[in-house]
PDB file of N, CA and C in Angstrom:
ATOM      1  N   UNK A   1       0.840  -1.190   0.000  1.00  0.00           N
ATOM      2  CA  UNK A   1       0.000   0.000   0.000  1.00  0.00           C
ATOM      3  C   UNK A   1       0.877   1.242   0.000  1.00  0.00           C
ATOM      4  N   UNK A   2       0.429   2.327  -0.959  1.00  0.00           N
ATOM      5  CA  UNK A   2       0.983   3.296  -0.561  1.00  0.00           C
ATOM      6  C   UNK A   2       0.658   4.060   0.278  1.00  0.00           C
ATOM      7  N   UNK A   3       1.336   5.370   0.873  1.00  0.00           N
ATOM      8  CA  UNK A   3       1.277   5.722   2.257  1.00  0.00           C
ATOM      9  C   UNK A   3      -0.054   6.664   2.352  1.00  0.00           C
ATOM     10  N   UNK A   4      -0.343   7.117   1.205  1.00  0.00           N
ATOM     11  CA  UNK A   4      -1.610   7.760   1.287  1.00  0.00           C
ATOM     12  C   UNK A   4      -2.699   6.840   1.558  1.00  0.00           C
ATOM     13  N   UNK A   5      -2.361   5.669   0.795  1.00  0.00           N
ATOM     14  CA  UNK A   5      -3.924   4.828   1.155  1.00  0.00           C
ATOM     15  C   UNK A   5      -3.812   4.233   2.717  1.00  0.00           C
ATOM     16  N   UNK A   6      -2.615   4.185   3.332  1.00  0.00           N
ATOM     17  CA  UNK A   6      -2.409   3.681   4.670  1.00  0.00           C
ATOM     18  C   UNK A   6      -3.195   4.552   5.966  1.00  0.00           C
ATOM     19  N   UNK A   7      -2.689   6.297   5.201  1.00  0.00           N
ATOM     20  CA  UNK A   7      -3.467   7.423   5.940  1.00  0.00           C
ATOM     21  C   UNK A   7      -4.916   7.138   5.894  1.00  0.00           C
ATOM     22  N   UNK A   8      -5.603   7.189   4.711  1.00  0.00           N
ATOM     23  CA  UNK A   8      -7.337   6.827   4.412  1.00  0.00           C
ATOM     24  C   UNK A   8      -7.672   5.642   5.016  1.00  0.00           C
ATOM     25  N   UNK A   9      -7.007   4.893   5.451  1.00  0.00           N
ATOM     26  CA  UNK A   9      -7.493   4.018   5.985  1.00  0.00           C
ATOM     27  C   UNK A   9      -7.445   3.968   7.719  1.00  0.00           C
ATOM     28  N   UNK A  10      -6.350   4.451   7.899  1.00  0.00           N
ATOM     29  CA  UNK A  10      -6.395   4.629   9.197  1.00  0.00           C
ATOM     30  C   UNK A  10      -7.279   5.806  10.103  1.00  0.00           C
ATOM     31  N   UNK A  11      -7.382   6.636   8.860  1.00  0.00           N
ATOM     32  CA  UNK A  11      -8.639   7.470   9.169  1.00  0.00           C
ATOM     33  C   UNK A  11      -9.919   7.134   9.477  1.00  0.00           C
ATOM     34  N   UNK A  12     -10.180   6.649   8.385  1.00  0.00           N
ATOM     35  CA  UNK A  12     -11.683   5.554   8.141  1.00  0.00           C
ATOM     36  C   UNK A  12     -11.620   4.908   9.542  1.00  0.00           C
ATOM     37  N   UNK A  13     -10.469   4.235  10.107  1.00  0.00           N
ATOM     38  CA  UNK A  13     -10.498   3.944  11.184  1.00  0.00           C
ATOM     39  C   UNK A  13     -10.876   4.304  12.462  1.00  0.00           C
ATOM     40  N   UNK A  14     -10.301   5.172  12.485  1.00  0.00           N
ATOM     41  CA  UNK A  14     -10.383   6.055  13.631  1.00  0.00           C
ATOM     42  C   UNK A  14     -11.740   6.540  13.539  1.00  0.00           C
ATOM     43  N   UNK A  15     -12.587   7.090  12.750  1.00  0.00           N
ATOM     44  CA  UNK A  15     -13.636   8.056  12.368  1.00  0.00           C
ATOM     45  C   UNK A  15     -14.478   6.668  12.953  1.00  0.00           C
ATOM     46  N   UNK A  16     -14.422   5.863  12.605  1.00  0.00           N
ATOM     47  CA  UNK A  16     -14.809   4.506  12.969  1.00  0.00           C
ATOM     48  C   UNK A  16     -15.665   4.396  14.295  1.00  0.00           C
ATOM     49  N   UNK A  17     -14.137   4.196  14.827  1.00  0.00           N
ATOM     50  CA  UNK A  17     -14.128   4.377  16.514  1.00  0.00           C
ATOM     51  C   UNK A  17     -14.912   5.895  17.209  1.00  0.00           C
ATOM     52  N   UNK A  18     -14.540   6.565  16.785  1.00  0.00           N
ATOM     53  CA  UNK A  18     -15.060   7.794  17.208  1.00  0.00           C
ATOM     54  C   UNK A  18     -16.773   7.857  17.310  1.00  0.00           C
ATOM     55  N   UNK A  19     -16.763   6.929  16.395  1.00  0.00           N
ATOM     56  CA  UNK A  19     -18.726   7.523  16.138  1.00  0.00           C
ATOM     57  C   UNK A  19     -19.059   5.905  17.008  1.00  0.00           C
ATOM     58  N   UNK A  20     -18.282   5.178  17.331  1.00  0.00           N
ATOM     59  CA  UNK A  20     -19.026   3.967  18.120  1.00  0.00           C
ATOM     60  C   UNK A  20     -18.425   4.238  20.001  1.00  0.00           C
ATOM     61  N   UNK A  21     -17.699   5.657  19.989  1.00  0.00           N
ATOM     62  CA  UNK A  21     -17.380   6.575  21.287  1.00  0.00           C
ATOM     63  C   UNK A  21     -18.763   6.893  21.399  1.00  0.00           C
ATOM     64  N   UNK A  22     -18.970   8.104  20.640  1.00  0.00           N
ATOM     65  CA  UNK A  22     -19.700   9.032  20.758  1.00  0.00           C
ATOM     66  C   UNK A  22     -21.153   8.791  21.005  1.00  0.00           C
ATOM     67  N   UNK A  23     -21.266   7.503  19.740  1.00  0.00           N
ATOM     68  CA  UNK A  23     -22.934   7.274  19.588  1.00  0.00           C
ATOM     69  C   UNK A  23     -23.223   6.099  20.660  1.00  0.00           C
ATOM     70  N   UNK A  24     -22.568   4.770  20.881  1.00  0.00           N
ATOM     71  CA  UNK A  24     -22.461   3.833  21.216  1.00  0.00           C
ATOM     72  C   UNK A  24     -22.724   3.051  20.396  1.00  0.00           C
ATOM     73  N   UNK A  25     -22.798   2.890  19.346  1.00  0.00           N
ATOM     74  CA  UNK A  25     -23.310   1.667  18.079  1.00  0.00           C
ATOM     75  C   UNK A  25     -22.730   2.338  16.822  1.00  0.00           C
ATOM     76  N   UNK A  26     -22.392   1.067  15.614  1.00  0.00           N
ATOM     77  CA  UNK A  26     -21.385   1.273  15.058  1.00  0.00           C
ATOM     78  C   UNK A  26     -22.279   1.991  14.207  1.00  0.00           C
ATOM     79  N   UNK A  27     -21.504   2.688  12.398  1.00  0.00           N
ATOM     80  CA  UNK A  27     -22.528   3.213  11.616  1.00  0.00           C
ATOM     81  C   UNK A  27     -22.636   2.654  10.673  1.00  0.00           C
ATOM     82  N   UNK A  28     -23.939   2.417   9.916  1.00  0.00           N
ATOM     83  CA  UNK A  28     -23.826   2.008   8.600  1.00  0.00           C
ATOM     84  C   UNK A  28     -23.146   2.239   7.749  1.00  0.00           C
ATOM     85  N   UNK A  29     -22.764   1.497   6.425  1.00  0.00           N
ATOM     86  CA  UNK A  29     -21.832   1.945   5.742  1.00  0.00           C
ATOM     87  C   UNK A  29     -22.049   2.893   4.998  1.00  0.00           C
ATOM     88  N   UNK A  30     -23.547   3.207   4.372  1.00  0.00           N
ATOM     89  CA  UNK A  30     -24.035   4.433   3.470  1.00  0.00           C
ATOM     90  C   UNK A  30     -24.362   5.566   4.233  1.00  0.00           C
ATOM     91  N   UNK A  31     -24.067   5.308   5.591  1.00  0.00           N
ATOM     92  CA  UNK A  31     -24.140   6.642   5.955  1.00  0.00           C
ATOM     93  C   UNK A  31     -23.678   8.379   5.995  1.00  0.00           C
ATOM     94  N   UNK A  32     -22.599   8.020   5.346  1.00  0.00           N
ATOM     95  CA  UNK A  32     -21.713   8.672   5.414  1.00  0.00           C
ATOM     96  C   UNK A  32     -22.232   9.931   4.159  1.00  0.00           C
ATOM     97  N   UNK A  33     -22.657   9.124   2.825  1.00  0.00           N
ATOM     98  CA  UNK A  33     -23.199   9.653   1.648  1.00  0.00           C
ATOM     99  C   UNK A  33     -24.814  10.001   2.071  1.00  0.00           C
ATOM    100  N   UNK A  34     -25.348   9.955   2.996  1.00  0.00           N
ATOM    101  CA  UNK A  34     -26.706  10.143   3.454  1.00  0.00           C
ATOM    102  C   UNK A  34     -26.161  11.474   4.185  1.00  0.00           C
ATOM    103  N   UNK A  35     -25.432  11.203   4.710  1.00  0.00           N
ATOM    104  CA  UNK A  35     -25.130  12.458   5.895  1.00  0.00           C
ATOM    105  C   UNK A  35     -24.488  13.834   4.992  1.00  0.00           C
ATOM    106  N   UNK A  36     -23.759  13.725   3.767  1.00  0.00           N
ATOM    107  CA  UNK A  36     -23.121  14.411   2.973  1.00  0.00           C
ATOM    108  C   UNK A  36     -24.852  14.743   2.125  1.00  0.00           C
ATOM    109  N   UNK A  37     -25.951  14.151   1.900  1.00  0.00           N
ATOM    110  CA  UNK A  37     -26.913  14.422   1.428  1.00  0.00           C
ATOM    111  C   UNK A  37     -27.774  15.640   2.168  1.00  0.00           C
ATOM    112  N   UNK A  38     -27.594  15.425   3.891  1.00  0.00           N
ATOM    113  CA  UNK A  38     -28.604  15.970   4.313  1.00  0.00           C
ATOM    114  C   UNK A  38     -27.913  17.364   4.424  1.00  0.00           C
ATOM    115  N   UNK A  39     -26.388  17.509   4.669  1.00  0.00           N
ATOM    116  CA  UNK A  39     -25.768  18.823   4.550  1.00  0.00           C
ATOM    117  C   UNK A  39     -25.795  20.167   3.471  1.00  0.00           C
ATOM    118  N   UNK A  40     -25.920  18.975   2.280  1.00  0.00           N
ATOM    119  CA  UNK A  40     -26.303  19.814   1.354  1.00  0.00           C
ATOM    120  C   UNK A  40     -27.844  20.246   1.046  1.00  0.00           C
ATOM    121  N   UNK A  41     -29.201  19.171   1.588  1.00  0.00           N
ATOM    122  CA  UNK A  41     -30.209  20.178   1.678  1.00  0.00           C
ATOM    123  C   UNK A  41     -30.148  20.980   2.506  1.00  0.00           C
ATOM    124  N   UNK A  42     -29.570  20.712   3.610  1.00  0.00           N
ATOM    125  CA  UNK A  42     -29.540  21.996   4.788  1.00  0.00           C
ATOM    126  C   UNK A  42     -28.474  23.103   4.342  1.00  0.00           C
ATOM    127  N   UNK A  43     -28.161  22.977   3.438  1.00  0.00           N
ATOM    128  CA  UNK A  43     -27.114  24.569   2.838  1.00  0.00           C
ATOM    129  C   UNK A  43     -28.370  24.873   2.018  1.00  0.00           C
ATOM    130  N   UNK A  44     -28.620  24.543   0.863  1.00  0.00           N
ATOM    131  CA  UNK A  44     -29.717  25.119   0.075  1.00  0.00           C
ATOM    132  C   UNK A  44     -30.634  25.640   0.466  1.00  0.00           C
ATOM    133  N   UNK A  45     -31.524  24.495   1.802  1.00  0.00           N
ATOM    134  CA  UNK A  45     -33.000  26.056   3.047  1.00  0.00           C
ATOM    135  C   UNK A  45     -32.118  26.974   3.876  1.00  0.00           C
ATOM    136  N   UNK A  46     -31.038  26.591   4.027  1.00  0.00           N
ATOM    137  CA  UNK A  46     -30.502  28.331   4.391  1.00  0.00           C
ATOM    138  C   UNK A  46     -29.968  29.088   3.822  1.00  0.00           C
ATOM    139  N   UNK A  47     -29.478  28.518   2.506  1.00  0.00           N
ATOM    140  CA  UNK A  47     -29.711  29.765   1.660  1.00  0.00           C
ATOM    141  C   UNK A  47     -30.621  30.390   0.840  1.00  0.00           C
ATOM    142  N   UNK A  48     -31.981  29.667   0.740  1.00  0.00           N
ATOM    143  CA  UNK A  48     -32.923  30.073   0.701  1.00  0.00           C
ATOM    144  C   UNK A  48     -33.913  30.934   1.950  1.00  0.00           C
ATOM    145  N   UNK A  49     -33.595  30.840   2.778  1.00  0.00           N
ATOM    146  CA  UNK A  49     -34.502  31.321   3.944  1.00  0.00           C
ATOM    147  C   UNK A  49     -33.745  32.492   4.039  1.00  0.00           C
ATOM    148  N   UNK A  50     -32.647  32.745   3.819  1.00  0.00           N
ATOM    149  CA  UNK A  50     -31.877  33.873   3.679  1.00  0.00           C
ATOM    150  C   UNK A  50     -32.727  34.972   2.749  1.00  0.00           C
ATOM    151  N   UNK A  51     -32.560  34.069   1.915  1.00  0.00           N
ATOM    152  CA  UNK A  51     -32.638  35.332   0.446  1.00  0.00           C
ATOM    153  C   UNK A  51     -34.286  35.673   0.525  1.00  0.00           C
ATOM    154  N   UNK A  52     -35.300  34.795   1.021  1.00  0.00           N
ATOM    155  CA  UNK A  52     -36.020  35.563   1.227  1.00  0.00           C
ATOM    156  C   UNK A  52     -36.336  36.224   2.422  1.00  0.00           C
ATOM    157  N   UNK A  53     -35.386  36.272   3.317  1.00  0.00           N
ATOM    158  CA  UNK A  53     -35.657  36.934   4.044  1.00  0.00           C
ATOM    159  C   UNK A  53     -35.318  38.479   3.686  1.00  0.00           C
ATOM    160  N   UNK A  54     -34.091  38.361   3.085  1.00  0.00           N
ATOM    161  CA  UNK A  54     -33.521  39.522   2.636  1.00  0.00           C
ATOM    162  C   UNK A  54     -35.140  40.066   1.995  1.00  0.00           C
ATOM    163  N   UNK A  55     -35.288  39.791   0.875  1.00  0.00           N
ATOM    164  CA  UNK A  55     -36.344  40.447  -0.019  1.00  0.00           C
ATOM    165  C   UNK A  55     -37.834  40.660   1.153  1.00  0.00           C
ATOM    166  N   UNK A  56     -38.215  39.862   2.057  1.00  0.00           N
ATOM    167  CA  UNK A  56     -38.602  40.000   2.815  1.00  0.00           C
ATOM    168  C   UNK A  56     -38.861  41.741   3.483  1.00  0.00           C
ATOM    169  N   UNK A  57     -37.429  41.698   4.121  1.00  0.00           N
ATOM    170  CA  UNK A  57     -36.838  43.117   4.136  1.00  0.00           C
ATOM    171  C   UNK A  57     -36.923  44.263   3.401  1.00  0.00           C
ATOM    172  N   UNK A  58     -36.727  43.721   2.521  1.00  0.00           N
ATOM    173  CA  UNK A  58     -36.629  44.932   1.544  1.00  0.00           C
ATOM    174  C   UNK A  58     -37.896  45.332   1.191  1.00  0.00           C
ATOM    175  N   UNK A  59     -39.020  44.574   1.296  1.00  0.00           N
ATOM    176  CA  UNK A  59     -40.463  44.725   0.278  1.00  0.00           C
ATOM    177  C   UNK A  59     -41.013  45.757   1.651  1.00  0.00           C
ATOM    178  N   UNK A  60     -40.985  44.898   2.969  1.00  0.00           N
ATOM    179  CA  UNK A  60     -41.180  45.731   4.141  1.00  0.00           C
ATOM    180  C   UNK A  60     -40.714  47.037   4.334  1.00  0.00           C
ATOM    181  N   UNK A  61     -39.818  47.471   4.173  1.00  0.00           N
ATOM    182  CA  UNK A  61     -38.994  48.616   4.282  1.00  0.00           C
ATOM    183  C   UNK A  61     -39.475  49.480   3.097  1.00  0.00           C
ATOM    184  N   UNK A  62     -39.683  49.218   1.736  1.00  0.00           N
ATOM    185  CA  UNK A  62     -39.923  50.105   0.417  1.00  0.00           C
ATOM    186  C   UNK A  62     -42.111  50.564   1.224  1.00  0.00           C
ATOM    187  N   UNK A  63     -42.435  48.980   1.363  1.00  0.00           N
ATOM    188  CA  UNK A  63     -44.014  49.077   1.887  1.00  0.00           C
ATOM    189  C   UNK A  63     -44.487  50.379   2.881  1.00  0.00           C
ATOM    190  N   UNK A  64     -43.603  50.100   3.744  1.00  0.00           N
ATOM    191  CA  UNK A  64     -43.517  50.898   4.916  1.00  0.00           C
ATOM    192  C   UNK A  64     -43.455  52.560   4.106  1.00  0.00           C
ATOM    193  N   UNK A  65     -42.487  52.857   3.451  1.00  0.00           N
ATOM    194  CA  UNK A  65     -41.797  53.887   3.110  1.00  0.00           C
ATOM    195  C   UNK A  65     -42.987  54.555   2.228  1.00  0.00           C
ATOM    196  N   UNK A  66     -43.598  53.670   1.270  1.00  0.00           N
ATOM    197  CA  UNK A  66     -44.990  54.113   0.753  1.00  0.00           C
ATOM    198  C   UNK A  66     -46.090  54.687   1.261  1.00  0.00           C
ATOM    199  N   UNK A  67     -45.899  54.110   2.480  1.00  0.00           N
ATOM    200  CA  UNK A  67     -47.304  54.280   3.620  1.00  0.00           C
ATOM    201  C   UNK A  67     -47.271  55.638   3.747  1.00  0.00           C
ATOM    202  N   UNK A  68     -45.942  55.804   4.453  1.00  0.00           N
ATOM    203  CA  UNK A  68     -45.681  57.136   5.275  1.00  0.00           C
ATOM    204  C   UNK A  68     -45.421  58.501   4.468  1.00  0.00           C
ATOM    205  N   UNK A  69     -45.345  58.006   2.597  1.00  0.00           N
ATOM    206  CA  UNK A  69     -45.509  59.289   1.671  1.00  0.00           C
ATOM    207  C   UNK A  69     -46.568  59.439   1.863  1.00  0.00           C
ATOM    208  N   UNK A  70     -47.872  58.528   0.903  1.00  0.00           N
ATOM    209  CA  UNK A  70     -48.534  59.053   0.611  1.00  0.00           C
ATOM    210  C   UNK A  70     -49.547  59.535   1.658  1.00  0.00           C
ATOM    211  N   UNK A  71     -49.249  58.912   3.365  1.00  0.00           N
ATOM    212  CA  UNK A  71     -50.173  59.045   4.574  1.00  0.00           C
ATOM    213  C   UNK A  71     -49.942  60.934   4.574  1.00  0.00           C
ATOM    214  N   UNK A  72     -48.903  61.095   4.032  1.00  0.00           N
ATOM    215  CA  UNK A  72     -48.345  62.462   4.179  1.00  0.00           C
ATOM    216  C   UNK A  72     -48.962  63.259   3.522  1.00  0.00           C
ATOM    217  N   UNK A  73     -48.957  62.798   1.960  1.00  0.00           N
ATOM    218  CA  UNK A  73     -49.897  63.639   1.281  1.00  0.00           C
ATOM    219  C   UNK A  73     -51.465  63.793   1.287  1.00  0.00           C
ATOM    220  N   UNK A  74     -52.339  62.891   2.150  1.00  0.00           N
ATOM    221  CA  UNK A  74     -53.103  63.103   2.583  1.00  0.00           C
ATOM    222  C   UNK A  74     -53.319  63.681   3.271  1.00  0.00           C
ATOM    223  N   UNK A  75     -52.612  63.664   4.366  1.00  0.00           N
ATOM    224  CA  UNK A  75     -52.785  65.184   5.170  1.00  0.00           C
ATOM    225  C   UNK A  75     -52.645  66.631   5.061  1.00  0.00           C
ATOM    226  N   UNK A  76     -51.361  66.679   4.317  1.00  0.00           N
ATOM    227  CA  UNK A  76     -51.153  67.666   3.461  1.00  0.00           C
ATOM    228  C   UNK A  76     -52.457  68.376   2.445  1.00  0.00           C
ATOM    229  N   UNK A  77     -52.973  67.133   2.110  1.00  0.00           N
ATOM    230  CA  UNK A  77     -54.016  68.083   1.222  1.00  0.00           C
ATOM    231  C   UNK A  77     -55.734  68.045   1.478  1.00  0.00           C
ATOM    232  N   UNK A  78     -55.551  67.524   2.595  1.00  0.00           N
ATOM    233  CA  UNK A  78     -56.932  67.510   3.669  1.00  0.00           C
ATOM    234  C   UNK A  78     -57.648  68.989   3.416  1.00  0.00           C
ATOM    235  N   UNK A  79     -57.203  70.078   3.238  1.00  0.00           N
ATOM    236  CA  UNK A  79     -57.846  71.199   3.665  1.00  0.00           C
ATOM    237  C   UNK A  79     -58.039  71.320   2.080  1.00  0.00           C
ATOM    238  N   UNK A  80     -57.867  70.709   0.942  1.00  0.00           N
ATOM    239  CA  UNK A  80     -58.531  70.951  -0.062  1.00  0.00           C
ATOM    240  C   UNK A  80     -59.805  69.799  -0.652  1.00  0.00           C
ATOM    241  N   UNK A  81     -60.110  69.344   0.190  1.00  0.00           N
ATOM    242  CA  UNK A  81     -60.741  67.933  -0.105  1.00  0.00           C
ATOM    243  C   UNK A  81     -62.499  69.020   0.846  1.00  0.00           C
ATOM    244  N   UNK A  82     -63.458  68.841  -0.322  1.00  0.00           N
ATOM    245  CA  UNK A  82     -64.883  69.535   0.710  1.00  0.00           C
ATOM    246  C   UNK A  82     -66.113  68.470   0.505  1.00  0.00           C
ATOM    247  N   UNK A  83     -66.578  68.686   1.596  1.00  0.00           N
ATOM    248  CA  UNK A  83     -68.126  67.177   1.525  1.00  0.00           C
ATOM    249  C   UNK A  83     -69.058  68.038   1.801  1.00  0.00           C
TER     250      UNK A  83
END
């Protein structure tokens, strides 16, 4: 073996041990590609929950900003408005 595959393996090893420390029971073998699965949906809803939050923000803030013109120009022109 060469010494790189000696490292990957002794890794694999260890990573091994570690998760039958940690968890108490060993792990499946596809777990590993399940667990690399769920990381990447969980990057994609937070970067989605992001971005709309951002726009979120922004629609709130422009909304808001609308209110308080035109609430303005209503008052403003109250004394020309007659019933």
């Amino acid at each position: 073996m060469t010494n790189i595959m000696k490292h990957m393996v002794l890794n694999e090893k260890m990573s091994e041990e570690n998760d039958i420390l940690v968890t108490g029971e060993k792990r499946q073998e596809g777990s590993k590609i399940m667990e690399q699965k769920v990381y990447k949906v969980m990057k994609g809803a937070g970067a989605t929950n992001i971005a709309v939050g951002v726009v979120t923000l922004v629609v709130g803030i422009v909304t808001g900003i609308l209110l308080i013109v035109t609430g303005g120009k209503l008052i403003a022109g109250k004394s020309k408005i007659l019933f």
